[in-house]
Protein backbone atom coordinates (compact mmCIF):
# COMPACT_ATOMS: atom_id res chain seq x y z
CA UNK A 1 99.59 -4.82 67.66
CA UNK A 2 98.78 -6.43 64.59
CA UNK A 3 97.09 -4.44 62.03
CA UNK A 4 97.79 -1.06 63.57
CA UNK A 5 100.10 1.24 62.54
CA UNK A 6 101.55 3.78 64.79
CA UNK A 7 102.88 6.97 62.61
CA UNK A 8 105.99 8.41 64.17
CA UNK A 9 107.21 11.05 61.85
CA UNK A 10 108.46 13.54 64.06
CA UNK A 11 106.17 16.59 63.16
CA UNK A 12 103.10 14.34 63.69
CA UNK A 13 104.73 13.70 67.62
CA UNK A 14 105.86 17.30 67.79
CA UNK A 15 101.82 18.78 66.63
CA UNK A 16 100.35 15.94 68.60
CA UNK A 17 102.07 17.06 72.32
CA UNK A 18 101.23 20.61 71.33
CA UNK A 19 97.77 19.33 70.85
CA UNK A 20 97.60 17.36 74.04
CA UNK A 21 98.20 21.16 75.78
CA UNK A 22 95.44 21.53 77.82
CA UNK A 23 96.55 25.09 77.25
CA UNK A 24 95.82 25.34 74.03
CA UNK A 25 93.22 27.94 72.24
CA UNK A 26 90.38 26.55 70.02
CA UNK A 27 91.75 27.97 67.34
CA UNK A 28 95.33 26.34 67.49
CA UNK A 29 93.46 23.14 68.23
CA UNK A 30 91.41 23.29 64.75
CA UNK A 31 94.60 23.95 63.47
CA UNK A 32 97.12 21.61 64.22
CA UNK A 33 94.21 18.90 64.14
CA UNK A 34 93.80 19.68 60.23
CA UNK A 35 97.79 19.77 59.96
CA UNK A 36 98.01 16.81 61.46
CA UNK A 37 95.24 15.02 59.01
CA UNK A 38 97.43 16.18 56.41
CA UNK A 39 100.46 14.71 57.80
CA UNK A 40 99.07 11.15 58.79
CA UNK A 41 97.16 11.70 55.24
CA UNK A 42 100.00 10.90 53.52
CA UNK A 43 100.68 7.73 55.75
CA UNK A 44 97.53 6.17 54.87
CA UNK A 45 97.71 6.77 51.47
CA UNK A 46 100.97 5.46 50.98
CA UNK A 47 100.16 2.43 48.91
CA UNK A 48 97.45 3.33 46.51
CA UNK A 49 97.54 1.91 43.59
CA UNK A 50 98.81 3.97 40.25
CA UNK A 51 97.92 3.79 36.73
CA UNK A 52 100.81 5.38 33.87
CA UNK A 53 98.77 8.08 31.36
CA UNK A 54 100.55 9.91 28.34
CA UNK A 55 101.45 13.39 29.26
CA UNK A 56 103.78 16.21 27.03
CA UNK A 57 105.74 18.38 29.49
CA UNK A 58 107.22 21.81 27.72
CA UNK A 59 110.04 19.48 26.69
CA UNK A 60 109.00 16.17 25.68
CA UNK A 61 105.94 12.99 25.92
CA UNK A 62 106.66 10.63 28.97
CA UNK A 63 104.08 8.18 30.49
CA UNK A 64 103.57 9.13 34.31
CA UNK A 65 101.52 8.33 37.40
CA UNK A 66 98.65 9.03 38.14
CA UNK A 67 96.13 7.51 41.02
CA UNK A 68 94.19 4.49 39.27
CA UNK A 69 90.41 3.84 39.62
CA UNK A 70 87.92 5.49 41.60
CA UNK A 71 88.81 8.39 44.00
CA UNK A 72 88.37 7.76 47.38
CA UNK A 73 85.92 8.21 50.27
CA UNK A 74 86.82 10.35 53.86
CA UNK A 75 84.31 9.34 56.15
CA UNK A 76 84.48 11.55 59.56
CA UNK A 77 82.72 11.15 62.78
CA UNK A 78 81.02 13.86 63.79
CA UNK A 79 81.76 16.32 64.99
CA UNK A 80 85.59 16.18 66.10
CA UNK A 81 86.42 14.05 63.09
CA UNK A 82 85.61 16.90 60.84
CA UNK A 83 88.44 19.15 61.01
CA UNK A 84 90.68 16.27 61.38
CA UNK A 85 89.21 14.99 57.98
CA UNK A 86 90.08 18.70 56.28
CA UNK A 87 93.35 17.85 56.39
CA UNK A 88 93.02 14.68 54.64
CA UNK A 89 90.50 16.61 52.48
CA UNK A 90 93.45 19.72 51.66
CA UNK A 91 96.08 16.19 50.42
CA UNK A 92 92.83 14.71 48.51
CA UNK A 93 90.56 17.41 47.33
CA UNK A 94 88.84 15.05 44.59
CA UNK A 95 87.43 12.28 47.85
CA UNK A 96 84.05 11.94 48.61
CA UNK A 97 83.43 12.62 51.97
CA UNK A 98 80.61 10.57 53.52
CA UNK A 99 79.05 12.29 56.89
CA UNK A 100 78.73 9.99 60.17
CA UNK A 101 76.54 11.77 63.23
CA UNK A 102 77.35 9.60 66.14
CA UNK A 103 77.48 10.73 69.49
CA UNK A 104 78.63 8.59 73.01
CA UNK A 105 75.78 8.12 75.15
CA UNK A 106 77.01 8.97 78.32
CA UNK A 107 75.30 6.47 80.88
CA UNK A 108 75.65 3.04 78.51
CA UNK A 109 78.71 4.62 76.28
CA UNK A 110 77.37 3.04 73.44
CA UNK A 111 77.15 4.89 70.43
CA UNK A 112 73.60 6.70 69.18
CA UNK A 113 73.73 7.72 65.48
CA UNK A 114 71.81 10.71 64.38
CA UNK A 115 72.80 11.62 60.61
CA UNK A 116 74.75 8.89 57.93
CA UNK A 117 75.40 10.27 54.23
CA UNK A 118 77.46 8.27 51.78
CA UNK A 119 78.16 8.19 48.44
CA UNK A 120 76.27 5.67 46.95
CA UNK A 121 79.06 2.98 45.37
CA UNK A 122 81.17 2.77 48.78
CA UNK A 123 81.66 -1.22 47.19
CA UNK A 124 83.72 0.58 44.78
CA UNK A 125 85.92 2.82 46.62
CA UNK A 126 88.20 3.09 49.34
CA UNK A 127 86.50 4.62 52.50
CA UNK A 128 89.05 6.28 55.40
CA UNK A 129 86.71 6.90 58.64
CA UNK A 130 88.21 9.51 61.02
CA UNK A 131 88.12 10.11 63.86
CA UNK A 132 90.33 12.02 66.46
CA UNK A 133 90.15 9.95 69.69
CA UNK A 134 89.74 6.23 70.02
CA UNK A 135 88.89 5.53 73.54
CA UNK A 136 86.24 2.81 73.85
CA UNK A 137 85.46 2.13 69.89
CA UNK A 138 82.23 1.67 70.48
CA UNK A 139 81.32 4.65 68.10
CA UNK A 140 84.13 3.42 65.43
CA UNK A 141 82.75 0.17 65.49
CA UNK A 142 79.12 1.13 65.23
CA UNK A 143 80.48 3.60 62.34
CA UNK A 144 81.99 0.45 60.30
CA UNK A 145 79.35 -1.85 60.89
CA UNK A 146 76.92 1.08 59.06
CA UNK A 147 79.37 1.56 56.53
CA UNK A 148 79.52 -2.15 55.47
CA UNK A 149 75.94 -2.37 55.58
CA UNK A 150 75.80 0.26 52.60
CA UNK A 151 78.33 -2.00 50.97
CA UNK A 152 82.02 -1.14 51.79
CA UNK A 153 84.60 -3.73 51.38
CA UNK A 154 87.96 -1.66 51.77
CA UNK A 155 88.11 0.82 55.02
CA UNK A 156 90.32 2.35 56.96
CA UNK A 157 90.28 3.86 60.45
CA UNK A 158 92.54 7.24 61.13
CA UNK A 159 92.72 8.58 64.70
CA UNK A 160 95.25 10.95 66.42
CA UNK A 161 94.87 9.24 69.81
CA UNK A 162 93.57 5.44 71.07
CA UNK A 163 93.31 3.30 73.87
CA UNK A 164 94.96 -0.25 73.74
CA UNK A 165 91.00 -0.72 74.73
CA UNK A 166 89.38 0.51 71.98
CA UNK A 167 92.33 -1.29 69.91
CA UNK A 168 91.75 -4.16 70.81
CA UNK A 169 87.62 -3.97 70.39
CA UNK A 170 87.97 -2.35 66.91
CA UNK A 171 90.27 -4.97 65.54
CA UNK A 172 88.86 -8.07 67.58
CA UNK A 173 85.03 -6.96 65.54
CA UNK A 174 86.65 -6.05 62.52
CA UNK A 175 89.93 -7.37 61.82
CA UNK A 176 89.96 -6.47 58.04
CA UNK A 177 89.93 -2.98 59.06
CA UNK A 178 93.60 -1.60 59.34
CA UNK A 179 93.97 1.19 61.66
CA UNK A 180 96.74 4.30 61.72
CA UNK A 181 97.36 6.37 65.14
CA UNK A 182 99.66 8.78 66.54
CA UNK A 183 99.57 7.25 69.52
CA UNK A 184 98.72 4.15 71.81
CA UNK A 185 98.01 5.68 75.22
CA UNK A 186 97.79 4.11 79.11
CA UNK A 187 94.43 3.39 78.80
CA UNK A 188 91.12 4.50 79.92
CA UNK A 189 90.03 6.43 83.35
CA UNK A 190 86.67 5.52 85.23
CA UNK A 191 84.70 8.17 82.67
CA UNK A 192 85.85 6.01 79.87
CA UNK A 193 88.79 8.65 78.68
CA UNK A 194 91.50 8.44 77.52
CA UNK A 195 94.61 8.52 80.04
CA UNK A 196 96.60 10.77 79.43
CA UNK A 197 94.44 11.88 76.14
CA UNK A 198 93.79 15.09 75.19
CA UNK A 199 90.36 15.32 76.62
CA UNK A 200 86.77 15.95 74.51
CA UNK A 201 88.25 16.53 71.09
CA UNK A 202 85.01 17.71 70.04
CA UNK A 203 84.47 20.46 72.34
CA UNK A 204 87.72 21.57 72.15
CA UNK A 205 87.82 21.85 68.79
CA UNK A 206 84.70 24.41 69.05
CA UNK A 207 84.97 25.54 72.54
CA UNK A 208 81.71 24.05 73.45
CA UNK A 209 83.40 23.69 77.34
């Protein structure tokens, strides 16, 4: 699908079927669910742009790289995008992180926002939303449209898991919005889940089920 990039590296596959476990403790979850932010981290981030500086190693001067222009903004849903984002957060301690409360309302599925905090020159910075499950994309589309109306120009969506559904919605609304996955799965069940999934991310990333 165009303007979606599925990450294959083999430890990202290998962490995301131990994820899918339905076996799996809440505290493994959290786990591999930060290690694998820090894995696709370094996907997304593969062609940011690089500015040479004058440096003296123990041995000599030399002009190296360094990341040019503002740092950058991780921008999880809550609440299951947070320990995804910590991962991204361990590769790129310097971001920003701006804070998106959005829940799924279960009847309509549409997405109900409760908290937004950005920084306040998004125009000027690169903003990464996360978030670990993209089923319907009604809550990552609701969670771009905000962030453009506080003046983003440059995002990009992270999620471990998606739907061709929610796919196809998030690029058809916002097709300048490139989007990185672990996985494009069957598709969605009657309850609007994804088939085969890994089930509510954010309860079982805090045993709240």
């Amino acid at each position: 699908m165009e303007g979606v990039t599925v990450v294959n590296h083999p430890l990202v596959q290998h962490k995301l079927t131990l994820i899918r476990d339905k076996e799996r403790s809440t505290k493994s979850f959290r786990e591999l669910l930060n290690e694998v932010g820090m894995l696709i981290g370094y996907e997304v981030t593969r062609d940011l742009p690089l500015e040479m500086i004058d440096i003296e190693t123990p041995l000599a001067k030399m002009k190296s790289p360094v990341l040019a222009g503002k740092k950058l903004v991780i921008a999880p849903i809550l609440r299951a995008g947070l320990t995804f984002a910590e991962g991204m957060l361990d590769l790129l301690p310097a971001a920003r992180v701006a804070h998106i409360g959005m829940y799924r309302e279960p009847e309509s599925r549409s997405a109900v926002e409760y908290y937004l905090k950005t920084p306040h020159d998004l125009d000027e910075r690169l903003v990464i939303v996360v978030v670990p499950v993209l089923a319907t994309a009604n809550t990552a589309v609701a969670a771009v449209d905000r962030l453009k109306e506080r003046g983003a120009k440059d995002i990009r969506l992270v999620c471990l898991v998606s739907a061709p559904e929610g796919l196809e919605r998030i690029r058809g609304i916002h097709p300048d919005v490139h989007v990185w996955t672990a996985a494009i799965d069957e598709g969605l069940n009657d309850d609007a889940f994804i088939v085969p999934g890994l089930g509510d991310a954010g309860d079982r990333a805090y045993g709240t089920r």
